[in-house]
Protein backbone atom coordinates (compact mmCIF):
# COMPACT_ATOMS: atom_id res chain seq x y z
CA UNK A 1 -28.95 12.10 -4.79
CA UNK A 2 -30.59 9.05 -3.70
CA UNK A 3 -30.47 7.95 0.22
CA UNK A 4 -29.60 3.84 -0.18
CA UNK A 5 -28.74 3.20 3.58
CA UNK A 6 -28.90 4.86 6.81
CA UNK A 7 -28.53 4.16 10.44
CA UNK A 8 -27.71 5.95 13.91
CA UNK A 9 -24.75 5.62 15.78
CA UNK A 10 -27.00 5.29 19.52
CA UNK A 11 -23.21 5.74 21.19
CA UNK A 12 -22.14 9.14 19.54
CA UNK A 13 -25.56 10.24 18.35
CA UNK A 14 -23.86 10.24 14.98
CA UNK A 15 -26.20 9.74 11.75
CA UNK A 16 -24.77 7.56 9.00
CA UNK A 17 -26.29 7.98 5.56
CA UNK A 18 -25.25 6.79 2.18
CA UNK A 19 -26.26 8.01 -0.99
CA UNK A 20 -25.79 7.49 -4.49
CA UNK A 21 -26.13 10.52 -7.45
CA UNK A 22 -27.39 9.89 -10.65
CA UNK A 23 -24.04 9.15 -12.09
CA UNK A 24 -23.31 6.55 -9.80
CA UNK A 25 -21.29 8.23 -7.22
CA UNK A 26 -21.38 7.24 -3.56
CA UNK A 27 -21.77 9.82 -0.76
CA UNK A 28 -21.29 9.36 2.66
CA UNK A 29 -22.76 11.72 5.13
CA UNK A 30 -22.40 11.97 8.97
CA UNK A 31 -25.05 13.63 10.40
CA UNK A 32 -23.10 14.89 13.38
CA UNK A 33 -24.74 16.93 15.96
CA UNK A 34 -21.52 17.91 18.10
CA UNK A 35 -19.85 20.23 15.47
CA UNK A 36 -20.75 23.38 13.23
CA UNK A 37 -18.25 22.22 10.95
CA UNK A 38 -18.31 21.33 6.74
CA UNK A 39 -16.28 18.94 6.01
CA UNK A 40 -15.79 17.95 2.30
CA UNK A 41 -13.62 15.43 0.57
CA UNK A 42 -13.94 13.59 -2.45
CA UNK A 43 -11.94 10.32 -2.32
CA UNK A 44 -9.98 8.69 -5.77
CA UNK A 45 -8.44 5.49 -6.19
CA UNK A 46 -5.74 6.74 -7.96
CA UNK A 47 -2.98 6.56 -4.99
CA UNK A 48 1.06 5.76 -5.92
CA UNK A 49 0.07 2.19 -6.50
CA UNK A 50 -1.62 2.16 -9.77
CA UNK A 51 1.32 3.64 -11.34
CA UNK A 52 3.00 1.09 -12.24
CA UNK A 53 0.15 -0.63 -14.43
CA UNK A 54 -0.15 3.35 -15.53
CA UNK A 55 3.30 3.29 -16.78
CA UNK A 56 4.28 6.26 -15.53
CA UNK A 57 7.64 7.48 -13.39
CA UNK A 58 6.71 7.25 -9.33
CA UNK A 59 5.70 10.09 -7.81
CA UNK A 60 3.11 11.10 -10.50
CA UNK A 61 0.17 10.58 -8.27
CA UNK A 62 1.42 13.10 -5.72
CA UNK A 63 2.80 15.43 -8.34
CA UNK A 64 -1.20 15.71 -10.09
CA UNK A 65 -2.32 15.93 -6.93
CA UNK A 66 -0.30 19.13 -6.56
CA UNK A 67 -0.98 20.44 -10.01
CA UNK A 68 -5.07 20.26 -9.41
CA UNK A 69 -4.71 22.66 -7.28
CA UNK A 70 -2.97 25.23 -8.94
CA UNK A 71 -4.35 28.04 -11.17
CA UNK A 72 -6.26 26.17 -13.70
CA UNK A 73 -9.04 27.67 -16.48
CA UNK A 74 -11.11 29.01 -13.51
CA UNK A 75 -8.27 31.32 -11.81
CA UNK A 76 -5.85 33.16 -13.57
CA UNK A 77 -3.17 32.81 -10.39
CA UNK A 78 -2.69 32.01 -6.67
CA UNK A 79 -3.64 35.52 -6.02
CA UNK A 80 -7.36 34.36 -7.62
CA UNK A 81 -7.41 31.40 -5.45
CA UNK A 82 -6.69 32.70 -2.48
CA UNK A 83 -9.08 35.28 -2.32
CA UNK A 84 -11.78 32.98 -3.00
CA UNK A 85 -10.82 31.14 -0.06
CA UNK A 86 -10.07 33.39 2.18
CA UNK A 87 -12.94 34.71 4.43
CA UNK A 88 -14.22 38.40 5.75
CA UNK A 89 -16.53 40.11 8.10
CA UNK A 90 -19.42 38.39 6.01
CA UNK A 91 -18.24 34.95 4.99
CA UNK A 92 -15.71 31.89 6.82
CA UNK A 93 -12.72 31.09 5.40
CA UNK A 94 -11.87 28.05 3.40
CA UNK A 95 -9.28 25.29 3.98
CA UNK A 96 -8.52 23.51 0.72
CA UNK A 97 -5.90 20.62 0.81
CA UNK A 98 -5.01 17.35 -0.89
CA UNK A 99 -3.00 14.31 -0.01
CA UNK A 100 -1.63 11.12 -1.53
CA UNK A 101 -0.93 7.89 -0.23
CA UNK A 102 -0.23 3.90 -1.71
CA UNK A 103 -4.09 3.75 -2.62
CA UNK A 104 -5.69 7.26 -2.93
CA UNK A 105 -5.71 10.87 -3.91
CA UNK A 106 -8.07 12.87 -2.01
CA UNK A 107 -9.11 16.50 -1.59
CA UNK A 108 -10.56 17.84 1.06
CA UNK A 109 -11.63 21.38 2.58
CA UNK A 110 -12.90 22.15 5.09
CA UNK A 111 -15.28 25.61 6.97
CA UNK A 112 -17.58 26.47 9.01
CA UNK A 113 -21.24 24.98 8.13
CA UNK A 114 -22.05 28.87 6.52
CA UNK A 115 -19.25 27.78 4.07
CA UNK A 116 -20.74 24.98 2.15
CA UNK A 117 -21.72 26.28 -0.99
CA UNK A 118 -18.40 27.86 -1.33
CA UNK A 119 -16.81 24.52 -0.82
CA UNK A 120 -18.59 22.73 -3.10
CA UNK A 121 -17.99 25.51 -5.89
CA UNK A 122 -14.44 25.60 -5.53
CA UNK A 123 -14.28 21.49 -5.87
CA UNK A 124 -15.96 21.96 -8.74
CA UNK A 125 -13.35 24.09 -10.17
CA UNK A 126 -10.39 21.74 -8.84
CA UNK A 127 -11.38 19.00 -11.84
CA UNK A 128 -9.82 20.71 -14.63
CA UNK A 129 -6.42 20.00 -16.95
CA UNK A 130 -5.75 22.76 -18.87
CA UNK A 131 -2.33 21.14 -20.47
CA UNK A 132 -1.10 24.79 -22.26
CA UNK A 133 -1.43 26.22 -18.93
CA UNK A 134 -0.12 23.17 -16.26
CA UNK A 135 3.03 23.31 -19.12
CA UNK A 136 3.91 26.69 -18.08
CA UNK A 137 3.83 26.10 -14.40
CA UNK A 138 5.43 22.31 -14.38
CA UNK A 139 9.02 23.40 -13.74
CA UNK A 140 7.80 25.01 -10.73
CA UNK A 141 5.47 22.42 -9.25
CA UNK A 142 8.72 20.17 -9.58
CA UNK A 143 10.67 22.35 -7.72
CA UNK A 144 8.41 22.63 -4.96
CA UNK A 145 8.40 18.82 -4.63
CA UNK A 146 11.83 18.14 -4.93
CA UNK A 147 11.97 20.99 -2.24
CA UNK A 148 9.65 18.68 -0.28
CA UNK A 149 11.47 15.66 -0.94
CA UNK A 150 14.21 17.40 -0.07
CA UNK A 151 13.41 17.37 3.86
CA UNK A 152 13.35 13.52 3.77
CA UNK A 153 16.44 11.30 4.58
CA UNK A 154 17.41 8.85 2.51
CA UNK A 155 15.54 5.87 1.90
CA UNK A 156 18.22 3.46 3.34
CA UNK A 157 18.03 5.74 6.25
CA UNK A 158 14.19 6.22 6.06
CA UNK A 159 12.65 3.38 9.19
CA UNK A 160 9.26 4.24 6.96
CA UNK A 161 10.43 3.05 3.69
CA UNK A 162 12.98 0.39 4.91
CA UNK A 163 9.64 -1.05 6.37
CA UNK A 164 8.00 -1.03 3.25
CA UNK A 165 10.07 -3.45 1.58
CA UNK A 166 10.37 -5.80 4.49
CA UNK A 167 6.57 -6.25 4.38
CA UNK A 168 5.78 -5.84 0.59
CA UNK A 169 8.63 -6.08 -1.18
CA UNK A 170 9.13 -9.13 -4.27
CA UNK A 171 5.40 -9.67 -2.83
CA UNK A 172 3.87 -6.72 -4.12
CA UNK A 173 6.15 -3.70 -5.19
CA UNK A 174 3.69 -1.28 -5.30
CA UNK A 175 3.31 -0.89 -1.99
CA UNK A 176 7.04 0.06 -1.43
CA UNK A 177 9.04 3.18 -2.01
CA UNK A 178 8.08 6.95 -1.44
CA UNK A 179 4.77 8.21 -2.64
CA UNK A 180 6.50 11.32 -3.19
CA UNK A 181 9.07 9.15 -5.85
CA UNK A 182 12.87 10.07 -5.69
CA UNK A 183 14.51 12.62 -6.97
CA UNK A 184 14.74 11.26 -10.51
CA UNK A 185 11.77 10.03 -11.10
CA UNK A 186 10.51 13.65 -10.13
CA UNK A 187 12.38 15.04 -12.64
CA UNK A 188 11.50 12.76 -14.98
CA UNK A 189 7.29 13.70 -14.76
CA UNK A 190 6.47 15.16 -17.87
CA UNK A 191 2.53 17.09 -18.50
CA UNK A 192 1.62 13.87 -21.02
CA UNK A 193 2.04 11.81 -17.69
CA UNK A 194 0.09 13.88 -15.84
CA UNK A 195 -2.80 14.40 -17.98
CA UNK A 196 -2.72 10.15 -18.50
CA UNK A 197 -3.19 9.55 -14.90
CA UNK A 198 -5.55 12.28 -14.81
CA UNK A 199 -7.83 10.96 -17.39
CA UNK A 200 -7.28 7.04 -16.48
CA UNK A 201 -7.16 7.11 -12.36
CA UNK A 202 -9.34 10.45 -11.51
CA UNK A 203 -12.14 10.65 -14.44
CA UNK A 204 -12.73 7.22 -15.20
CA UNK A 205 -11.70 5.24 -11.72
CA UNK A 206 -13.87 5.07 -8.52
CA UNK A 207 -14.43 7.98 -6.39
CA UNK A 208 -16.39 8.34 -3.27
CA UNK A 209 -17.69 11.64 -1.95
CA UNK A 210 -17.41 12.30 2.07
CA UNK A 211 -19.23 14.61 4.09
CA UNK A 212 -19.47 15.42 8.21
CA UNK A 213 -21.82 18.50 9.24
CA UNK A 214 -24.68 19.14 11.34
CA UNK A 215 -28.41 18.44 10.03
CA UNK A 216 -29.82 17.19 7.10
CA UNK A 217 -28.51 17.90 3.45
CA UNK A 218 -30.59 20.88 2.14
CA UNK A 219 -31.51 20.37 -1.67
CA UNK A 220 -28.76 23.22 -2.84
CA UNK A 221 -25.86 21.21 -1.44
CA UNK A 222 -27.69 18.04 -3.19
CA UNK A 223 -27.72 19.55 -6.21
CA UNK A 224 -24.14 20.72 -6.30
CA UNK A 225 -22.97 17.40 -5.37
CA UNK A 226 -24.88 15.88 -8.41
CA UNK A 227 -23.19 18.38 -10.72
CA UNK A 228 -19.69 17.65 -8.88
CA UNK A 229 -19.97 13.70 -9.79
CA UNK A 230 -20.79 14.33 -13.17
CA UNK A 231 -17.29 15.11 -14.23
CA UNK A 232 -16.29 11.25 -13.00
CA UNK A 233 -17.14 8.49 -14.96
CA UNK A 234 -18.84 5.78 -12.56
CA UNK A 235 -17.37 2.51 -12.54
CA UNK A 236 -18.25 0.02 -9.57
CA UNK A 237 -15.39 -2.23 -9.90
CA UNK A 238 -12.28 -2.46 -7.36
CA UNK A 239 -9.44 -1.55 -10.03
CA UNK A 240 -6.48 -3.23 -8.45
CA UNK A 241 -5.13 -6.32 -9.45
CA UNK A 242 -5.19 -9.35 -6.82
CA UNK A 243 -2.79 -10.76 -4.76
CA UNK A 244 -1.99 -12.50 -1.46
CA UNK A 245 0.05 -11.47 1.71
CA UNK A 246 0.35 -14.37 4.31
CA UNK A 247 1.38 -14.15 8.07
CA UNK A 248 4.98 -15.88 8.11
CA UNK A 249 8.29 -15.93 10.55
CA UNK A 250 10.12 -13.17 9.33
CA UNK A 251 12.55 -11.00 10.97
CA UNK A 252 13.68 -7.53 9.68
CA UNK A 253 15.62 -4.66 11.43
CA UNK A 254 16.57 -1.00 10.71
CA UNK A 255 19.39 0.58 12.32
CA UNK A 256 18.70 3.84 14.10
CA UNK A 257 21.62 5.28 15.09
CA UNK A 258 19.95 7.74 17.04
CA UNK A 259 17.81 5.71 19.33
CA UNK A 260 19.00 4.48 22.97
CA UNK A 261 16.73 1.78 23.60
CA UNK A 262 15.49 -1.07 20.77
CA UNK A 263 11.64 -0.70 20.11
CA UNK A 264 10.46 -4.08 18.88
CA UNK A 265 7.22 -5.25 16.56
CA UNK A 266 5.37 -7.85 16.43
CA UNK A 267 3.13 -7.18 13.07
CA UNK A 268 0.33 -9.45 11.83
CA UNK A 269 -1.77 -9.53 8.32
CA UNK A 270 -5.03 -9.76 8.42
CA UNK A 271 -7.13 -9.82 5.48
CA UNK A 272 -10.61 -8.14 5.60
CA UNK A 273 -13.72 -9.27 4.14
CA UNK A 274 -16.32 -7.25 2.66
CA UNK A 275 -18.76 -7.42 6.13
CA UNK A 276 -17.49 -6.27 9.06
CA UNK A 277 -16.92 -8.97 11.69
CA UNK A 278 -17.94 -7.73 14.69
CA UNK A 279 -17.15 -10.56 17.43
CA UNK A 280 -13.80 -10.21 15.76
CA UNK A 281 -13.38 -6.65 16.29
CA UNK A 282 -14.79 -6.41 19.97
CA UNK A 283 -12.59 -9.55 20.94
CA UNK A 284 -9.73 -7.57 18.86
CA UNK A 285 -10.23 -5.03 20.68
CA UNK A 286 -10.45 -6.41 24.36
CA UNK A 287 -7.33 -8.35 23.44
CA UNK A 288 -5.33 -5.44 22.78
CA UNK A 289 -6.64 -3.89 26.57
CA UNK A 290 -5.45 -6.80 28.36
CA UNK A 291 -2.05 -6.79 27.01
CA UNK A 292 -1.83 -3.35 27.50
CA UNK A 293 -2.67 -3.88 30.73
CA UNK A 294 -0.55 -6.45 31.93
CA UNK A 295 2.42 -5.46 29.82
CA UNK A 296 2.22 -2.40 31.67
CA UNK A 297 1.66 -4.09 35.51
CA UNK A 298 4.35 -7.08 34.90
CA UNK A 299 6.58 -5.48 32.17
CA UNK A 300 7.17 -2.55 32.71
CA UNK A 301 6.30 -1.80 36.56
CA UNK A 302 6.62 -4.67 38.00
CA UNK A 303 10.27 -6.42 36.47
CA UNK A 304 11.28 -2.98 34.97
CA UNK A 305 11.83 -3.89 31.45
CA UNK A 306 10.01 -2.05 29.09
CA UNK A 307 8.60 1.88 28.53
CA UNK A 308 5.60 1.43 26.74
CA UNK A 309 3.53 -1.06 25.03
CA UNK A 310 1.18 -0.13 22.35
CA UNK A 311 -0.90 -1.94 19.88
CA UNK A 312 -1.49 0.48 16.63
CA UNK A 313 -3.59 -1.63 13.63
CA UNK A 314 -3.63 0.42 9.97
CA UNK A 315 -5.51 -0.30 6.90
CA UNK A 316 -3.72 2.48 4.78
CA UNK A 317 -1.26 0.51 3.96
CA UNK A 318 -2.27 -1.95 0.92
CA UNK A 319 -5.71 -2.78 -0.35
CA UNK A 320 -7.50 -5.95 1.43
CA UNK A 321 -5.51 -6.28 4.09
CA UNK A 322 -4.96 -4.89 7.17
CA UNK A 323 -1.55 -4.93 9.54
CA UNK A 324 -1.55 -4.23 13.31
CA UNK A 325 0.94 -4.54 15.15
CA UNK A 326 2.21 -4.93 19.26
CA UNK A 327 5.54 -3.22 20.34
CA UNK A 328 7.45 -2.40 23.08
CA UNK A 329 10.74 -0.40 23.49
CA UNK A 330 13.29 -1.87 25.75
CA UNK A 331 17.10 -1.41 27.00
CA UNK A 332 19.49 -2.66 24.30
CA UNK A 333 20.72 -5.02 27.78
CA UNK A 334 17.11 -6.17 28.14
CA UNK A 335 16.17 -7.23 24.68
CA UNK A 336 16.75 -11.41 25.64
CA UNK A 337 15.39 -11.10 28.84
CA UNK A 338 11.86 -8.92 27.76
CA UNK A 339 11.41 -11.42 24.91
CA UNK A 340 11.35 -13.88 27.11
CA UNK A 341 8.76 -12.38 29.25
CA UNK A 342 6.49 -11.02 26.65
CA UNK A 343 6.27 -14.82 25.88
CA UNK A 344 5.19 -15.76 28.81
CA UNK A 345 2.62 -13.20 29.46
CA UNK A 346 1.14 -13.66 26.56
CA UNK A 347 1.74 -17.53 26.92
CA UNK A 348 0.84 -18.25 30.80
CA UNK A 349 0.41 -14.49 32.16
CA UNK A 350 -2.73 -13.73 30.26
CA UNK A 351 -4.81 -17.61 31.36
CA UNK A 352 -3.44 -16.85 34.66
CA UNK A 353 -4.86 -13.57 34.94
CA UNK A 354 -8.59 -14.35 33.15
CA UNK A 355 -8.70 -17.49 35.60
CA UNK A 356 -8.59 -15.30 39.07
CA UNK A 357 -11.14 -13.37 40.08
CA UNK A 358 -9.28 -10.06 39.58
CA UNK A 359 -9.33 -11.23 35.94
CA UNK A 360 -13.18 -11.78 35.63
CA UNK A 361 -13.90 -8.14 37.44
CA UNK A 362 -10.94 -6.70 34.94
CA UNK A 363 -13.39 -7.84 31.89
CA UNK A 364 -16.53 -6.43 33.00
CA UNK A 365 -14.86 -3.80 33.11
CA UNK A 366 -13.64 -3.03 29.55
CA UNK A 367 -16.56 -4.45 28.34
CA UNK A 368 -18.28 -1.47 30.32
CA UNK A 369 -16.18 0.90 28.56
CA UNK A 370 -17.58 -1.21 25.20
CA UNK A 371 -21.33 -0.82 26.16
CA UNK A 372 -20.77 2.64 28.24
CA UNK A 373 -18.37 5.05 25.88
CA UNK A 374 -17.26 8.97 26.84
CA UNK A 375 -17.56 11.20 24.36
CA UNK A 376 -14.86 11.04 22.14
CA UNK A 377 -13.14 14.50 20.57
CA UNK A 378 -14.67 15.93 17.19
CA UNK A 379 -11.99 14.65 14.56
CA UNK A 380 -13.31 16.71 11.09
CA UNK A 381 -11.53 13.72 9.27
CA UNK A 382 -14.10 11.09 10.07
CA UNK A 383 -16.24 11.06 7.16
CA UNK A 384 -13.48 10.76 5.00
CA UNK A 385 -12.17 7.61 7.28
CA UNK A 386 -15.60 5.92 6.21
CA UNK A 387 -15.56 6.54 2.74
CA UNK A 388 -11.75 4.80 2.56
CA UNK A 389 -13.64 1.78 3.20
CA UNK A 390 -16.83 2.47 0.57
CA UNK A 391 -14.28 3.04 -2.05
CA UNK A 392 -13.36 -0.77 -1.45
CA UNK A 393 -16.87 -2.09 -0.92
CA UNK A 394 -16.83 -2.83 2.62
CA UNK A 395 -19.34 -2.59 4.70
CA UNK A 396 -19.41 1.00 7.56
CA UNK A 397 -18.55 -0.22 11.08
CA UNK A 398 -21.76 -0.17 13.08
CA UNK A 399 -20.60 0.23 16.57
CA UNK A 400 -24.64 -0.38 17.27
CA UNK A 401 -24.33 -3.92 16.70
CA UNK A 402 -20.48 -4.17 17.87
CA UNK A 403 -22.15 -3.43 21.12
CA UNK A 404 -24.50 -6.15 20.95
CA UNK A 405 -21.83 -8.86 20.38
CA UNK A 406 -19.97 -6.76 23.70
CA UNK A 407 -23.02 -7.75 25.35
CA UNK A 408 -22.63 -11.34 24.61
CA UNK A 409 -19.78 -12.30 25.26
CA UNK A 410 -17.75 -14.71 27.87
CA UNK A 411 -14.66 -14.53 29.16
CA UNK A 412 -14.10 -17.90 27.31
CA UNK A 413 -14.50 -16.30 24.28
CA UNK A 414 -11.76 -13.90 25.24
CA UNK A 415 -9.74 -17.28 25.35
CA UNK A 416 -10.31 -19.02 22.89
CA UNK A 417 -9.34 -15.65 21.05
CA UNK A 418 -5.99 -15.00 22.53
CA UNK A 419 -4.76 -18.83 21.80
CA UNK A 420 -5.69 -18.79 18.19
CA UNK A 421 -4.71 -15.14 18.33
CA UNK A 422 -0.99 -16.02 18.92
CA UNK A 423 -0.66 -19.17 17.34
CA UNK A 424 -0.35 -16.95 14.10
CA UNK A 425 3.62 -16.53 13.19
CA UNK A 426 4.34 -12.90 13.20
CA UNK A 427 6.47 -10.41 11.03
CA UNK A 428 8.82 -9.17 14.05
CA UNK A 429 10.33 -5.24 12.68
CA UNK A 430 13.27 -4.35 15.62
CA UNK A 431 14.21 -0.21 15.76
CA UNK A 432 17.59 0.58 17.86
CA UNK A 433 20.93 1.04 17.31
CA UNK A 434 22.93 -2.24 17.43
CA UNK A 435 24.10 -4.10 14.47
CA UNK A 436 21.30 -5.90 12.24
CA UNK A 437 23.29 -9.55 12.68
CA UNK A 438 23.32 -8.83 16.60
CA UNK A 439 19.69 -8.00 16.80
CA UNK A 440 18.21 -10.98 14.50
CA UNK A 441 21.00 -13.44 16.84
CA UNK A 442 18.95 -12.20 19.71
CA UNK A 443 15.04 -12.96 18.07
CA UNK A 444 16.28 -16.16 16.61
CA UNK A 445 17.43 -17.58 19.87
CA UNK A 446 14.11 -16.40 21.55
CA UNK A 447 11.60 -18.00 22.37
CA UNK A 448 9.37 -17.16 19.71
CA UNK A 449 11.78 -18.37 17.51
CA UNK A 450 11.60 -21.92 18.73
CA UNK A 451 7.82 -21.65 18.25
CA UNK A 452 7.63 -20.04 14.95
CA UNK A 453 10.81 -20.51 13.30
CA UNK A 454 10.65 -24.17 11.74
């Protein structure tokens, strides 16, 4: 492996490296000195999405996600498998896993440090299609998904999926529906799909290889790695095809017939570029404080209209873009009346606020907790968090230099940020038990709708 790019994290004491193996793989490593942990993962883009251009019935992606990590050429059965991983008196056990989502499959295990050569061996081993074998145990994989899918509700029931297509769908279907596929399309998986979107989306795709431990690399694990990204072909192109998801009045609602109160969304788009923009993200960030903040002061202890107020952003979504959203969850009585004065919080409240001196002392003070972090818990899923991003070329958040633009900043800046901030028309997504017509009455006569809605 060759080191291409390193830094240190000066607020977590957290190493970032990035490397690249002969065959073109990337490989992100966090150096980090609070845990004793391995943690492994090797990242594919070959989630639920690409299977429509793959031509193949949804839920494939999960289902060969399943079936690499069944008995395979290497181990005759479970029994094989899981006394490889398990540990003893002399050696830490192994936890081996996979998951699928809309843009990746990814594997991951994870062990104490004194488990990293077994870690990488057994990845090693996952990479194999033996079609005979995966023939005999197909009916059996499909019953333990349809057993899984089995635990879902239905999709017209499902808030999750419903979502889905209010955001994505007739804009870009592959984003909607259940990774897992329903029932039929389960059923309908045969081993020549498999072995297709095992041959087009994990050998010849792009993969990135994640890493989190304590210390530098030592030239066995190198080594190992090297051997691991030789069974992917290396190809440095995004493989997804292009398309556009704009910010736009829109009003959706799921009926929950088991909720009391009405939780309410406000959801944005917003589409990243390839460098991280930092101003952006502190100002983002210090945004999503203050509404927090007076949301909870005005909204919710001071008029007594709301429980909670949360702002929640996610990239995992769709490729390029990525949607955050703020919500509250309110009395089905209330719904008019906190409308109302989320609008003018965000509207009057907020300028009011940054104007007084109480304001001004208020910003220091998050920008303290900018410049001046705690130490955050040890989450072993953090390397793999990075590489998400290398797999679509973007740059790794610096927090370094995040903290100089912290530094910089006015309150002015804060804003100008908040005007142009909410001058964006949002996707509003309403939760609660009342009747869709009764709920979109109540948005469309709000406020927001007179602002937005034209």
């Amino acid at each position: 492996m060759k080191l291409i790019e390193e830094f240190k994290n000066e607020y977590d004491n957290i190493t970032y490296k990035i490397y690249e193996t002969p065959n073109g793989i990337k490989v992100i490593h966090l150096d980090n000195p609070s845990t004793i942990n391995f943690d492994f993962s090797v990242i594919h883009l070959a989630g639920s999405f690409f299977e429509r251009s793959q031509k193949v019935p949804f839920g494939t992606a999960h289902f060969l996600e399943h079936m690499l990590l069944n008995p395979n050429s290497h181990y005759k059965d479970q029994d094989e498998i899981n006394k490889f991983e398990q540990g003893s008196l002399k050696r830490p056990a192994l936890n081996i896993n996979g998951h699928t989502n809309k843009k990746n499959i990814v594997f991951d295990g994870h062990a104490n440090q004194e488990g990293s050569q077994r870690i990488l061996e057994r990845f090693e081993k996952i990479y194999d299609f033996p079609k005979e074998k995966f023939t005999t145990l197909l009916e059996k994989e499909k019953n333990v998904i349809l057993a899984e899918k089995s635990r879902k509700v239905k999709k017209e029931e499902n808030n999750g999926l419903m979502y889905l297509d209010f955001m994505f769908k007739n804009i870009v279907d592959e984003f909607t529906g259940d990774t897992l596929g329903e029932i039929e399309d389960i059923k309908s998986i045969t081993i020549d799909d498999l072995e297709r979107y095992y041959k087009e989306q994990i050998l010849t795709k792009k993969s990135v290889v994640s890493i989190q431990s304590n210390g530098v690399l030592n030239k066995d694990i190198e080594q190992k790695i090297d051997t691991l990204s030789e069974i992917f072909t290396s190809n440095p192109k995004t493989a997804f095809r292009d398309f556009d998801l704009k910010n736009k009045w829109k009003v959706g609602v799921f009926r929950d017939k088991r909720a009391n109160g009405v939780t309410i969304y406000f959801d944005y788009i917003n589409k990243r570029g390839k460098k991280v923009d930092y101003e952006k993200n502190v100002l983002s960030y210090i945004c999503s404080k203050l509404l927090s903040w007076l949301s909870f002061n005005i909204l919710r202890e001071k008029k007594g209209l709301i429980y909670n107020f949360s702002r929640d952003k996610t990239a995992n979504l769709c490729f390029k873009y990525d949607i955050y959203s703020y919500s509250f969850t309110t009395e089905k009585e209330k719904i008019g009346k906190t409308l109302e004065e989320y609008y003018n919080l965000i509207y009057s409240d907020t300028f009011k606020f940054l104007n007084s001196k109480k304001g001004i002392e208020w910003f220091e003070d998050v920008i303290s907790d900018y410049i001046f972090p705690t130490t955050t818990v040890y989450d072993p899923d953090r390397a793999e968090y990075v590489a998400f991003g290398i797999i679509e070329d973007e740059e790794i958040f610096n927090y370094n230099k995040a903290v100089e633009f912290a530094k910089q900043l006015s309150i002015n800046d804060l804003k100008k940020y908040i005007e142009e901030e909410f001058e964006i028309p949002p996707h509003i997504w309403i939760e609660g038990d009342m009747s869709k017509s009764e709920l979109k009455e109540i948005v469309n006569s709000s406020l927001f709708s007179k602002r937005f809605n034209r």
